[in-house]
C-alpha atoms as a PDB file:
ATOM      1  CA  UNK A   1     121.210 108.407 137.827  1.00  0.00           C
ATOM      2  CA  UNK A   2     123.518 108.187 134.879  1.00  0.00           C
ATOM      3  CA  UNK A   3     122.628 108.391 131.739  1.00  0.00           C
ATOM      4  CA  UNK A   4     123.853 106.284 128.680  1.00  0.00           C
ATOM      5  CA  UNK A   5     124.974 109.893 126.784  1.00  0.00           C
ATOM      6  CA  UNK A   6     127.246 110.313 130.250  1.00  0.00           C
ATOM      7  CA  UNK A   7     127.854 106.673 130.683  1.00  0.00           C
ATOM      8  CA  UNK A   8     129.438 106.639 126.835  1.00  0.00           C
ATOM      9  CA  UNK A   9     131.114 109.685 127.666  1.00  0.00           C
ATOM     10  CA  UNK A  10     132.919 108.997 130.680  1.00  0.00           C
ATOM     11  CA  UNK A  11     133.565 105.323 130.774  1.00  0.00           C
ATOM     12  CA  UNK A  12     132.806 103.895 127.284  1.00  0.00           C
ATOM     13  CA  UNK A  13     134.485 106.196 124.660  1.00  0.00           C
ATOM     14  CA  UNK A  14     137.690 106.470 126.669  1.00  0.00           C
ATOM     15  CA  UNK A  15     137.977 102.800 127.513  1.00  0.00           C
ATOM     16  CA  UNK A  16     137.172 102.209 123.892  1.00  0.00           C
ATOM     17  CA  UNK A  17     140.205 104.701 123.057  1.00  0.00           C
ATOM     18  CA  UNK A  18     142.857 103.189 125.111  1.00  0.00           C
ATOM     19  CA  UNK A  19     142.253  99.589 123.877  1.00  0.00           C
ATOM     20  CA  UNK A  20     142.539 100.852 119.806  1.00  0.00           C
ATOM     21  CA  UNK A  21     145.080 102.274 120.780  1.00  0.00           C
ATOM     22  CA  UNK A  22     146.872  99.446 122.616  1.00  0.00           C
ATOM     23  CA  UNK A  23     145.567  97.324 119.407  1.00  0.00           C
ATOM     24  CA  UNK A  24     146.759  99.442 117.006  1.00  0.00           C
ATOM     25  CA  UNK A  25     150.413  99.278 118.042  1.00  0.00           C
ATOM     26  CA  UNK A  26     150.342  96.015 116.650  1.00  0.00           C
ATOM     27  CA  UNK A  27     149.039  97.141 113.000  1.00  0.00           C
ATOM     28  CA  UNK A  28     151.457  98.281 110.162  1.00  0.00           C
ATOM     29  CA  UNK A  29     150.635 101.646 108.716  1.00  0.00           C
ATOM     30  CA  UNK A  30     147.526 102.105 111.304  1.00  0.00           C
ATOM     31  CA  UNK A  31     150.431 102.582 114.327  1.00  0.00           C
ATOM     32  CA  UNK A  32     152.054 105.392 112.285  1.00  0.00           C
ATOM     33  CA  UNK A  33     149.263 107.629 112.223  1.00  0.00           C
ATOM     34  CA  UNK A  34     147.432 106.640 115.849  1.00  0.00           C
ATOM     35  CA  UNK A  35     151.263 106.906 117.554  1.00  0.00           C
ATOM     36  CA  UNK A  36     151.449 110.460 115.370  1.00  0.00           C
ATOM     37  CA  UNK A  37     148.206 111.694 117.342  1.00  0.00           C
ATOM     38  CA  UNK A  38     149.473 109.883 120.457  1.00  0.00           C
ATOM     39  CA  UNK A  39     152.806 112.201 120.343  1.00  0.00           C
ATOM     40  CA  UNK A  40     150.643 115.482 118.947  1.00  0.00           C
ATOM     41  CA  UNK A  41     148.048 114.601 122.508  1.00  0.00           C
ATOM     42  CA  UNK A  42     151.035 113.783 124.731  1.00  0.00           C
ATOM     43  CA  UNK A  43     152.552 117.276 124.030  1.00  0.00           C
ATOM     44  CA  UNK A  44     149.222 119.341 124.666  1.00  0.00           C
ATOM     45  CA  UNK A  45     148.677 117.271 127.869  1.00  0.00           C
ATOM     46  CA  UNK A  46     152.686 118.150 128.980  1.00  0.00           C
ATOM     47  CA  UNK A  47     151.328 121.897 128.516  1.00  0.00           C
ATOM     48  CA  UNK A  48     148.536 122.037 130.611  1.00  0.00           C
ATOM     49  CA  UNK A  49     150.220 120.346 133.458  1.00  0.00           C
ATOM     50  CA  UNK A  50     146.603 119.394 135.095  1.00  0.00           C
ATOM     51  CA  UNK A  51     147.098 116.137 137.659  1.00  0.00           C
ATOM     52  CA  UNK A  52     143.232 116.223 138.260  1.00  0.00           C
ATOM     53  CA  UNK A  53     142.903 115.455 134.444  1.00  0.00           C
ATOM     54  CA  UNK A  54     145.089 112.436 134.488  1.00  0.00           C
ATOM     55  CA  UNK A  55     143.163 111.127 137.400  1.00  0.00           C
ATOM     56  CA  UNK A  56     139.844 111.627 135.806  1.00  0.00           C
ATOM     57  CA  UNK A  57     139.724 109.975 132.388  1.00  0.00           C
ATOM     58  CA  UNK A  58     141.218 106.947 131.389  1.00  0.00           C
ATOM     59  CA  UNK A  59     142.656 107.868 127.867  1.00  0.00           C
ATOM     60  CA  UNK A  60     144.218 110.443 129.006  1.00  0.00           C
ATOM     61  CA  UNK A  61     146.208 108.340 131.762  1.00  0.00           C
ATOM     62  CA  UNK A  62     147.003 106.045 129.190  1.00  0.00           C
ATOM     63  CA  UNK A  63     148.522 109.023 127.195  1.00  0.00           C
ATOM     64  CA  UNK A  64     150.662 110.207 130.126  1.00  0.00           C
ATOM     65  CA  UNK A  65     151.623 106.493 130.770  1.00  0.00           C
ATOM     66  CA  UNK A  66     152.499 105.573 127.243  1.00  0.00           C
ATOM     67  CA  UNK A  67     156.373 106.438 126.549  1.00  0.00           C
ATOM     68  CA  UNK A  68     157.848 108.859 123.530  1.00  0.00           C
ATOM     69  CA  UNK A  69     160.408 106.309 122.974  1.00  0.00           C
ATOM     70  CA  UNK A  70     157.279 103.774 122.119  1.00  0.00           C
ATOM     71  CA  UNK A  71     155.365 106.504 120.296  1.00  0.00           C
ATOM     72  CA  UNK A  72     158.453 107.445 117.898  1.00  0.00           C
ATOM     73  CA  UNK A  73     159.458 103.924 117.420  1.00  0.00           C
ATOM     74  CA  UNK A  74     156.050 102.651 115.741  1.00  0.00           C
ATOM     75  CA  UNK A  75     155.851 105.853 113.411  1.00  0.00           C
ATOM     76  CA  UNK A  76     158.248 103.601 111.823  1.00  0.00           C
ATOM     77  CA  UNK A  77     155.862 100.648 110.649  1.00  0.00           C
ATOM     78  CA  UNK A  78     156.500  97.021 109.298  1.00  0.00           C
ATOM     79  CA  UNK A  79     159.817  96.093 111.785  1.00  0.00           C
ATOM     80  CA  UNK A  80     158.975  98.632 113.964  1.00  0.00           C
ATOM     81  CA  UNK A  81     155.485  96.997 115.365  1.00  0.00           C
ATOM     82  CA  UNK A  82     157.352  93.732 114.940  1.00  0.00           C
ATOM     83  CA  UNK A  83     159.821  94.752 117.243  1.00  0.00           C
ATOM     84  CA  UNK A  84     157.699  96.444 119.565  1.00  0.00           C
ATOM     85  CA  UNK A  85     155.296  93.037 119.527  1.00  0.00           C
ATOM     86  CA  UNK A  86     158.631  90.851 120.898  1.00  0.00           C
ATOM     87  CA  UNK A  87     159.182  93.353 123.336  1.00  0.00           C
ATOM     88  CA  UNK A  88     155.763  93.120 124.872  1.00  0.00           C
ATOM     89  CA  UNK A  89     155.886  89.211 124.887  1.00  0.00           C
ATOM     90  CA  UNK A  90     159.427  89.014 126.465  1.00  0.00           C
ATOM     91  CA  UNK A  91     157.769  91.798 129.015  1.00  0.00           C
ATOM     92  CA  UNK A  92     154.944  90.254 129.324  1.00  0.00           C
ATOM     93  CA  UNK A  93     156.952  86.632 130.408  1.00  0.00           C
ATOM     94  CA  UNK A  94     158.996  88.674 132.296  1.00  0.00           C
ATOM     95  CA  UNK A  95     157.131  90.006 134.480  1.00  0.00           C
ATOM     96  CA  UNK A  96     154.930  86.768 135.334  1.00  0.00           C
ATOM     97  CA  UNK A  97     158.318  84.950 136.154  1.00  0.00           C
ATOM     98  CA  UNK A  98     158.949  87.896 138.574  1.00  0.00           C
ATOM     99  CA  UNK A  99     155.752  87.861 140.172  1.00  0.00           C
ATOM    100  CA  UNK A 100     156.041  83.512 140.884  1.00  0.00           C
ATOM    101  CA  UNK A 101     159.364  84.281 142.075  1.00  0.00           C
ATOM    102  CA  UNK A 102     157.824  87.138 144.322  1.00  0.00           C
ATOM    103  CA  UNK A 103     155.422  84.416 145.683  1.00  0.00           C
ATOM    104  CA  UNK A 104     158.075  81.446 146.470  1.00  0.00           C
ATOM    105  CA  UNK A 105     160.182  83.212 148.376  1.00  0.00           C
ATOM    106  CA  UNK A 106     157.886  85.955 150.201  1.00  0.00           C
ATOM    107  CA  UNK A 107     156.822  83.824 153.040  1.00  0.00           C
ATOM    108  CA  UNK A 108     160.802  82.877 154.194  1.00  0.00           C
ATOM    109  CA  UNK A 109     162.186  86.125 152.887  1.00  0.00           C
ATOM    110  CA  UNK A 110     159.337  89.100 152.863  1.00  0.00           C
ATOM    111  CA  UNK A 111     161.659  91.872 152.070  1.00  0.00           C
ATOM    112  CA  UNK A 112     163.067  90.087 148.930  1.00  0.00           C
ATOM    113  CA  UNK A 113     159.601  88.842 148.120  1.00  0.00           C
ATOM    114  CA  UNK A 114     158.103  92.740 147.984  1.00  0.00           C
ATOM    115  CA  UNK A 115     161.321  93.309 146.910  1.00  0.00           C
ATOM    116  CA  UNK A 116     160.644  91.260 143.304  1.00  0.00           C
ATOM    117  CA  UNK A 117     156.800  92.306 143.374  1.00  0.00           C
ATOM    118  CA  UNK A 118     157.884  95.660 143.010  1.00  0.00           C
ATOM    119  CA  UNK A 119     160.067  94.590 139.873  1.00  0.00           C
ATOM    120  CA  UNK A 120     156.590  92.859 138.382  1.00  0.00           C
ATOM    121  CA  UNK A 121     154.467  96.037 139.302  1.00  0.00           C
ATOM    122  CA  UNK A 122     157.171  98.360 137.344  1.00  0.00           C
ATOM    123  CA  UNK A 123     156.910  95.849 134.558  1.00  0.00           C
ATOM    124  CA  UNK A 124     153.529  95.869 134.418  1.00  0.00           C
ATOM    125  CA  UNK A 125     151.784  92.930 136.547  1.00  0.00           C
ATOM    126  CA  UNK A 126     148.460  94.061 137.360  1.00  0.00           C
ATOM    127  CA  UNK A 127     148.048  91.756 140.673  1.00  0.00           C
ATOM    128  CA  UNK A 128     151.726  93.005 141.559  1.00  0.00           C
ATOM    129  CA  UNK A 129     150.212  96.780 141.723  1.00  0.00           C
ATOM    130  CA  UNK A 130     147.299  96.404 143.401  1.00  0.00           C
ATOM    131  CA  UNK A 131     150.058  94.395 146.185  1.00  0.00           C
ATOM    132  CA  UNK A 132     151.927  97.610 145.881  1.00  0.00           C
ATOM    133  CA  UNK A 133     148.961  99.289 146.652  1.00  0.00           C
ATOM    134  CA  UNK A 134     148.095  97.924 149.938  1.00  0.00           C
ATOM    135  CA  UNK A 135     151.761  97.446 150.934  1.00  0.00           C
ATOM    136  CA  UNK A 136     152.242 101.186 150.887  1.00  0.00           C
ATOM    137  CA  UNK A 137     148.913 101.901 152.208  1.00  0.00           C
ATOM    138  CA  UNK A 138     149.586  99.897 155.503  1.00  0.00           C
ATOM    139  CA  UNK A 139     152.963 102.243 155.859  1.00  0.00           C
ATOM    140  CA  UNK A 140     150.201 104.898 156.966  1.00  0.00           C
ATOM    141  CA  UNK A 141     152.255 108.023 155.821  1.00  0.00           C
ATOM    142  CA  UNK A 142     151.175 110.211 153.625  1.00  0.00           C
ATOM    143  CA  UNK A 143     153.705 110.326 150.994  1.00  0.00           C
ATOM    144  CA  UNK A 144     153.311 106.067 151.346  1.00  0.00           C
ATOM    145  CA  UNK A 145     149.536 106.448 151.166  1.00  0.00           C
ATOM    146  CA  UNK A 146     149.628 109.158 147.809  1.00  0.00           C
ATOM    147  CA  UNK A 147     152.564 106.493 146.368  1.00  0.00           C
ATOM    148  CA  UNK A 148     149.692 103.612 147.457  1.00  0.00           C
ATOM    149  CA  UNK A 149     146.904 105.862 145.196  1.00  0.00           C
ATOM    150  CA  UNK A 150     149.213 105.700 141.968  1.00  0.00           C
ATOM    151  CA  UNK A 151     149.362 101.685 142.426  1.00  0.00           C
ATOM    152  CA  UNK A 152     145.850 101.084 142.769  1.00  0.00           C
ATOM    153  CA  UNK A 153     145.273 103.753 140.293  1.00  0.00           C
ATOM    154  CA  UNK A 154     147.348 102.030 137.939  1.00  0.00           C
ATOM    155  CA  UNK A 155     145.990  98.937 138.680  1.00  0.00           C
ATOM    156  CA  UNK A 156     142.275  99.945 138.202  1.00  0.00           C
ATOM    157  CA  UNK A 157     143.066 101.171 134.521  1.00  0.00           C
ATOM    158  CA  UNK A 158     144.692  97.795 133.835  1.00  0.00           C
ATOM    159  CA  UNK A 159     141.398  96.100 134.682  1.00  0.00           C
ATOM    160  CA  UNK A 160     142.175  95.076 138.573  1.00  0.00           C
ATOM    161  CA  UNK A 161     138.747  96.714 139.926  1.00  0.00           C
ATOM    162  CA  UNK A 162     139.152  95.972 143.141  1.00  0.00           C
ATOM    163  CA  UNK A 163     142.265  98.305 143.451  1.00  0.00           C
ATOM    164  CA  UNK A 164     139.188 100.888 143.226  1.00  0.00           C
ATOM    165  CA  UNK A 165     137.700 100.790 146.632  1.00  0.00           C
ATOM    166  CA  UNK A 166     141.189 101.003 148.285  1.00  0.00           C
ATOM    167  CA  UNK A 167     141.647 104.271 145.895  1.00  0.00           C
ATOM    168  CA  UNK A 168     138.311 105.448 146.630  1.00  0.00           C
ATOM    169  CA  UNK A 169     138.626 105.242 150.323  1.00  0.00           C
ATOM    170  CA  UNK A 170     142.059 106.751 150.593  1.00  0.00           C
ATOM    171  CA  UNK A 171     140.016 110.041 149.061  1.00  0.00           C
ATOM    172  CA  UNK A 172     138.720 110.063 152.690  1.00  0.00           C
ATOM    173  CA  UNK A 173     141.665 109.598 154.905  1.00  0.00           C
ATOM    174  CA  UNK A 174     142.522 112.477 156.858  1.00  0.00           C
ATOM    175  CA  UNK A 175     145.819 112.914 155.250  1.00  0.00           C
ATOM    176  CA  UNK A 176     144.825 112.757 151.774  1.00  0.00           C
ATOM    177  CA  UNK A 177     141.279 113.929 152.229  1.00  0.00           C
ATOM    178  CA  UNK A 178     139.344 115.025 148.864  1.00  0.00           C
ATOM    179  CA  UNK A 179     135.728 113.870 148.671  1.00  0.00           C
ATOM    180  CA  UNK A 180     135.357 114.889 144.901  1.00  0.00           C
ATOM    181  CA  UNK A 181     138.044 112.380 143.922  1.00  0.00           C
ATOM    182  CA  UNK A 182     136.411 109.714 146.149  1.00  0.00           C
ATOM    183  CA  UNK A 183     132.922 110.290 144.911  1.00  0.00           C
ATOM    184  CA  UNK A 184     134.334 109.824 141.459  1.00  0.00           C
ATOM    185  CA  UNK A 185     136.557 106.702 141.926  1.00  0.00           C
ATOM    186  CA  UNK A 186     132.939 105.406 143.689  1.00  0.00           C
ATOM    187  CA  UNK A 187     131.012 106.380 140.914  1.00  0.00           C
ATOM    188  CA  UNK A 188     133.576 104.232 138.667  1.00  0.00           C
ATOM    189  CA  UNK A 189     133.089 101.003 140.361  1.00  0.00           C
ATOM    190  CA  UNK A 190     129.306 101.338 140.592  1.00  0.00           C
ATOM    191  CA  UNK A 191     128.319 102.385 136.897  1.00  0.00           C
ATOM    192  CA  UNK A 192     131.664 100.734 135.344  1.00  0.00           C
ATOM    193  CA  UNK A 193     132.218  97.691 137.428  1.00  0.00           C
ATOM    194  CA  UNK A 194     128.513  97.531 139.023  1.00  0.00           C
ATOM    195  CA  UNK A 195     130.454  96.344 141.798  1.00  0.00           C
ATOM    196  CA  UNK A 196     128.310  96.149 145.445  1.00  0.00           C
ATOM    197  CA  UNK A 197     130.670  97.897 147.548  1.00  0.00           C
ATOM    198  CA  UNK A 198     130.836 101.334 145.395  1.00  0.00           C
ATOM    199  CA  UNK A 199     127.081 101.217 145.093  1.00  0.00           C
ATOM    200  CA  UNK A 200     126.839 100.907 148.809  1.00  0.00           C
ATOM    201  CA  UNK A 201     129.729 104.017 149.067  1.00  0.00           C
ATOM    202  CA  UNK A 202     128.583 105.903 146.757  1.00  0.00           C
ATOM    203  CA  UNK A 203     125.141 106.161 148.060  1.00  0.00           C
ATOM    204  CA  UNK A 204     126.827 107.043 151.469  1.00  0.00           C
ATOM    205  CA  UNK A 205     128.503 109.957 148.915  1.00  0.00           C
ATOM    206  CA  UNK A 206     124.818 111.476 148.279  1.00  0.00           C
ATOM    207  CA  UNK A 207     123.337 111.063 151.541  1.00  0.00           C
ATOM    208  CA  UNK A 208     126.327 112.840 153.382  1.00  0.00           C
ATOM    209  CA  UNK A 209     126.802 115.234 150.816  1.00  0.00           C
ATOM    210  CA  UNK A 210     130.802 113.841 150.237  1.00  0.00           C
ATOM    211  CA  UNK A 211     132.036 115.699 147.029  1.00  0.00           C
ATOM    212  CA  UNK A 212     128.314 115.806 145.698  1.00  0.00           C
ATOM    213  CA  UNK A 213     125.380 117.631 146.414  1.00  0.00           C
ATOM    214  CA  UNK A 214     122.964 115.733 148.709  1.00  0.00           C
ATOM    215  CA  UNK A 215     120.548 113.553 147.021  1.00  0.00           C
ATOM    216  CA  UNK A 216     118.756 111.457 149.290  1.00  0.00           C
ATOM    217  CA  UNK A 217     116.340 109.790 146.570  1.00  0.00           C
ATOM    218  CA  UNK A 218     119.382 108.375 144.807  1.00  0.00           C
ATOM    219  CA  UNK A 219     120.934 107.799 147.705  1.00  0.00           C
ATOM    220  CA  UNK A 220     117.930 105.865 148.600  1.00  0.00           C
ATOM    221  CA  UNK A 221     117.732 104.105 145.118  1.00  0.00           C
ATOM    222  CA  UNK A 222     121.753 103.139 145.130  1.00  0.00           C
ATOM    223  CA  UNK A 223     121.312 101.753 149.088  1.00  0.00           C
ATOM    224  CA  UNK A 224     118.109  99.144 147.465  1.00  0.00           C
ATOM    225  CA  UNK A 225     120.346  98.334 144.513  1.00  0.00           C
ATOM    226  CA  UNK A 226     122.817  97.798 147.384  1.00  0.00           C
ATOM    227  CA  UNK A 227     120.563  95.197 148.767  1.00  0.00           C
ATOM    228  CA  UNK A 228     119.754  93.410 145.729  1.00  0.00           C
ATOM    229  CA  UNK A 229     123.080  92.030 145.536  1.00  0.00           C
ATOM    230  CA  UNK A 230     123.142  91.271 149.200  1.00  0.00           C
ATOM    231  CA  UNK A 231     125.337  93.683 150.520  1.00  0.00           C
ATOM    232  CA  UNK A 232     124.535  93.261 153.999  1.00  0.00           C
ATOM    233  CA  UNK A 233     125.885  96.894 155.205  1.00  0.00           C
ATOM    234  CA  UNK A 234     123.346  98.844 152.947  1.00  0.00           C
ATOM    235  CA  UNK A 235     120.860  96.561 154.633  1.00  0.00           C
ATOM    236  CA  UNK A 236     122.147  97.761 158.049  1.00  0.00           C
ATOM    237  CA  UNK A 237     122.130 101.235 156.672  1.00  0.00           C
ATOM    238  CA  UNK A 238     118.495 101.534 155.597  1.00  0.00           C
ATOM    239  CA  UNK A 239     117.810 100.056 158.859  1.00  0.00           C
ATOM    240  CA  UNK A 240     119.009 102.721 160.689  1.00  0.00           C
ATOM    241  CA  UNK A 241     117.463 105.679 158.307  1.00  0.00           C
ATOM    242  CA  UNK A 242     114.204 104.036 159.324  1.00  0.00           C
ATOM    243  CA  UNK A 243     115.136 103.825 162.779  1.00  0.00           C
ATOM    244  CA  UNK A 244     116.024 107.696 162.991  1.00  0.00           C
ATOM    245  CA  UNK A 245     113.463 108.863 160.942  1.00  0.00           C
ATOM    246  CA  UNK A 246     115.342 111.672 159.742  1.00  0.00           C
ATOM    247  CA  UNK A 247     115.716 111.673 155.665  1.00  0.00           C
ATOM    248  CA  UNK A 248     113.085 108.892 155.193  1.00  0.00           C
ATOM    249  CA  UNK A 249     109.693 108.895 157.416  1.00  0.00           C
ATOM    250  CA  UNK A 250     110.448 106.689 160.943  1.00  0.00           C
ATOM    251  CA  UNK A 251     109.284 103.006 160.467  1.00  0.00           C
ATOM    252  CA  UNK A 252     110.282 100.875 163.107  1.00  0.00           C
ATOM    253  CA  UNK A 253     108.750  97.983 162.020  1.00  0.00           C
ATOM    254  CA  UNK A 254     110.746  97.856 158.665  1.00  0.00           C
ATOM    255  CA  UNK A 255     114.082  99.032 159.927  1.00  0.00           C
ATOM    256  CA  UNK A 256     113.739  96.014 161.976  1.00  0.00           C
ATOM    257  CA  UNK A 257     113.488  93.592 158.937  1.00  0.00           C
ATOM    258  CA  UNK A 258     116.759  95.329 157.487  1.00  0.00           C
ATOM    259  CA  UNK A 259     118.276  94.735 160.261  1.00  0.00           C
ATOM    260  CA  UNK A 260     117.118  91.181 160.082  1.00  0.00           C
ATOM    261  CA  UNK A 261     118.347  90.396 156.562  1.00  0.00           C
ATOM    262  CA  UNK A 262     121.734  92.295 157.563  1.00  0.00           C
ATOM    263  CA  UNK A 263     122.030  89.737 160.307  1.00  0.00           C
ATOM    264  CA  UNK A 264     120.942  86.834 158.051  1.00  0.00           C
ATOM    265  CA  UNK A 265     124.073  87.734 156.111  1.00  0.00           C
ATOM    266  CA  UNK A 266     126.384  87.441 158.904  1.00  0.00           C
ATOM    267  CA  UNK A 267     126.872  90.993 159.414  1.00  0.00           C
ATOM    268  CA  UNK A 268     127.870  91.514 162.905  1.00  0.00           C
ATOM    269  CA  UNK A 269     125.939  95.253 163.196  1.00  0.00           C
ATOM    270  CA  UNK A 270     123.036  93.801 161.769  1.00  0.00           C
ATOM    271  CA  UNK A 271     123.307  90.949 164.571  1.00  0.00           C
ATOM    272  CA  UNK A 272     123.756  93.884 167.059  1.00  0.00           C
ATOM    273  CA  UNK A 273     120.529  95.960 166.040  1.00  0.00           C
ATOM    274  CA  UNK A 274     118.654  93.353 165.599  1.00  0.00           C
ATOM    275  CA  UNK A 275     119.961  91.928 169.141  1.00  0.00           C
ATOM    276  CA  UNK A 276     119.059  95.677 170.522  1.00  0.00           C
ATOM    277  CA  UNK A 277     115.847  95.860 168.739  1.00  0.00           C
ATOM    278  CA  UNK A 278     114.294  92.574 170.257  1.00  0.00           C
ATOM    279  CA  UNK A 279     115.502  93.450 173.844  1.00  0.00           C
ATOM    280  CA  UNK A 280     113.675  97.039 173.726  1.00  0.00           C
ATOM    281  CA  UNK A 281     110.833  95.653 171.367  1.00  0.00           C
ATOM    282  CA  UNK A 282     111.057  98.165 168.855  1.00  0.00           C
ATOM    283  CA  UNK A 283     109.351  97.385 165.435  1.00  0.00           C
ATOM    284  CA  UNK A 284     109.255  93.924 166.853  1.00  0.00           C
ATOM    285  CA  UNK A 285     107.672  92.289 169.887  1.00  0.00           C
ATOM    286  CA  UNK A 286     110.078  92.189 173.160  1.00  0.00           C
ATOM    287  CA  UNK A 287     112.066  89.077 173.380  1.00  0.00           C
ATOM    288  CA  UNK A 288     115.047  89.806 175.678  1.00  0.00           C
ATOM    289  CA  UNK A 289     116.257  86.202 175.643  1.00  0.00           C
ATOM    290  CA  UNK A 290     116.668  86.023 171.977  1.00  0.00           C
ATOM    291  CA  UNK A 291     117.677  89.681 171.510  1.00  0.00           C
ATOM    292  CA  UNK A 292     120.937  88.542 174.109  1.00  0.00           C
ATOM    293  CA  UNK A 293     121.600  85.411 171.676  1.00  0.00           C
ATOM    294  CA  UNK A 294     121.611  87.719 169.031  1.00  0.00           C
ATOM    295  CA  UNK A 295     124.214  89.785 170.784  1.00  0.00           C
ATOM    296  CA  UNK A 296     126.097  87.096 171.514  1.00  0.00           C
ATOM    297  CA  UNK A 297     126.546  85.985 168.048  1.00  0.00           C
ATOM    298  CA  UNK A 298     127.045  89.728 167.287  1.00  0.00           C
ATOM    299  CA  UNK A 299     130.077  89.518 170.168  1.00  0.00           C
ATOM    300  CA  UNK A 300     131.721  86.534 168.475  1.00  0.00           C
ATOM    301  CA  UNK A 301     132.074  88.367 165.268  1.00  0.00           C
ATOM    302  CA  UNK A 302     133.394  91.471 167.031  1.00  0.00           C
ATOM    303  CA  UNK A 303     131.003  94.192 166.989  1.00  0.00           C
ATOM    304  CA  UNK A 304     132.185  96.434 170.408  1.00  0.00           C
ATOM    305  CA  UNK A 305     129.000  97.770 171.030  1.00  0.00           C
ATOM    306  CA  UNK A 306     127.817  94.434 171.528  1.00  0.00           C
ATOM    307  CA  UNK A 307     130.270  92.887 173.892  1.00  0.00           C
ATOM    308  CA  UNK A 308     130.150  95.950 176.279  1.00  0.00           C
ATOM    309  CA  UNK A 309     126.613  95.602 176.776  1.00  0.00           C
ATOM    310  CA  UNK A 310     126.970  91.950 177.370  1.00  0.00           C
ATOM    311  CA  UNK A 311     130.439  92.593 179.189  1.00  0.00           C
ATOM    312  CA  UNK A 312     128.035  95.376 181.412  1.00  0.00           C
ATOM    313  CA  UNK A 313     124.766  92.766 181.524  1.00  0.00           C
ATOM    314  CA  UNK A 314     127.336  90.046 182.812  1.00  0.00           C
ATOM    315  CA  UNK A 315     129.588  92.949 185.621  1.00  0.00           C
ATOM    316  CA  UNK A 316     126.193  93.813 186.899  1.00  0.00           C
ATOM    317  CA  UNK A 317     124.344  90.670 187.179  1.00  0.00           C
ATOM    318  CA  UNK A 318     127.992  89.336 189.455  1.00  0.00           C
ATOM    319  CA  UNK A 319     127.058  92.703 191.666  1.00  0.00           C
ATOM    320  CA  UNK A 320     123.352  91.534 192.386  1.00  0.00           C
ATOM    321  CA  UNK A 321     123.566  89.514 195.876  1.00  0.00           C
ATOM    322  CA  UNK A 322     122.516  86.038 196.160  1.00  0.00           C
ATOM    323  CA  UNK A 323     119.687  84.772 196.459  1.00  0.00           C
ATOM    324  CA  UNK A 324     118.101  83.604 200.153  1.00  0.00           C
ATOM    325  CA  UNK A 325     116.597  80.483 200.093  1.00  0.00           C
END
């Protein structure tokens, strides 16, 4: 569990950082001497030439991101932040214009559509990088997927926390595999952003042992925080630790009832164990008929394991010969 000493350390103080910063720009006299430590930062981070430091704190992306040009101008204060203050507006109209552009013509013209969204994501447009984002993930190669990272990577520092999961995930491709970067991005959007799905991951992070060491209490603590905020696949996922009996002692009877809420949410595995559980009457009493209308359900929303053992129920009850009167 994190503390608020590491909490402050990692998220708070650098976040805190980037936005003086960003504010300070603005200030006569203040920009000179915080654009004078920006420039005197920016050349020790050029010398130690460390990628997995950019990608790790926030300040010091910021840093790499932040031009000399900008930097030397506001060491000159009074016109300079003035200057630098109608840039950012005219940018910052700029690249909104861009981006509505981007979205009238994209559906009659797609390649001039992601044409212009690229022009809003280079300008700045946080939705416009996260589009970037997926657009080069769905490319699938790796040089599109690592180009895909640096969007949502982007993206995520300019407040866009759902660009996070994408990030996080890619961590775990096969072609960009690196668990310690995942298990940080997911530990990013569950203490930072508190967000559902990077609880849910990075619990899957302790109990599989994926760029941590294995921790199955917190695993087990992250899954119920999970489930407090009704995220039906940690629901489905304590289900089927209880099932197994492996990491947590076998209880049949309450793996069925997360498999129950799971299903209540309209999760389509959770429709399928619970469909399973009722037609073998495990942790529940037998009830084939409602276990196949669970399946059923489970079919609809496209869970495979449930439509070949309703596609196999259905092939072998068409084999069975008729019935003599």
């Amino acid at each position: 569990m994190l503390t608020l000493i590491d909490f402050m350390a990692i998220y708070l103080i650098p976040t805190l950082l980037v936005n003086i910063d960003q504010f300070c720009d603005y200030i006569p006299v203040i920009s000179t001497l915080t654009n004078l430590v920006d420039l005197v930062a920016k050349c020790i981070l050029k010398l130690v030439k460390n990628p997995q430091l950019f990608f790790g704190n926030h300040y010091f992306r910021h840093l790499d991101n932040k031009s000399f040009s900008r930097c030397f101008t506001l060491l000159f204060f009074g016109i300079a932040n003035l200057m630098i203050g109608i840039i950012d507006f005219v940018a910052l109209h700029k690249k909104i214009t861009t981006f509505s552009n981007a979205m009238d013509v994209i559906e009659e013209n797609p390649k001039e559509g992601i044409k212009k969204i690229f022009q809003a994501a280079k300008l700045g447009h946080v939705t416009s990088m996260h589009y970037m984002g997926n657009y080069y993930m769905r490319n699938g190669g790796k040089a599109d997927i690592i180009e895909a990272m640096k969007w949502h990577r982007k993206a995520a520092d300019a407040g866009y926390s759902r660009s996070l999961f994408p990030l996080g995930s890619a961590f775990f491709s096969q072609r960009t595999f690196n668990p310690l970067e995942g298990y940080k991005v997911f530990h990013e959007l569950t203490y930072k952003h508190r967000h559902p799905k990077g609880i849910y991951h990075l619990a899957l992070c302790y109990l599989k042992g994926d760029g941590v060491a294995i921790n199955v209490p917190e695993a087990l603590r992250l899954l119920n925080l999970a489930c407090h905020k009704n995220f039906a696949e940690a629901f489905t996922t304590l289900g089927d630790l209880y099932k197994k009996g492996e990491v947590v002692e076998m209880d049949l009877k309450r793996s069925f009832e997360f498999f129950l809420k799971s299903a209540k949410l309209n999760s389509p595995f959770g429709m399928s164990r619970v469909g399973f559980a009722l037609i073998e009457g495990k942790g529940i009493e037998m009830d084939e008929e409602e276990g196949i209308g669970w399946l059923e359900r489970a079919a609809e929303s496209g869970d495979e394991e449930a439509q070949y053992y309703l596609y196999q129920l259905n092939k072998n009850r068409a084999d069975l010969p008729p019935i003599q009167a």
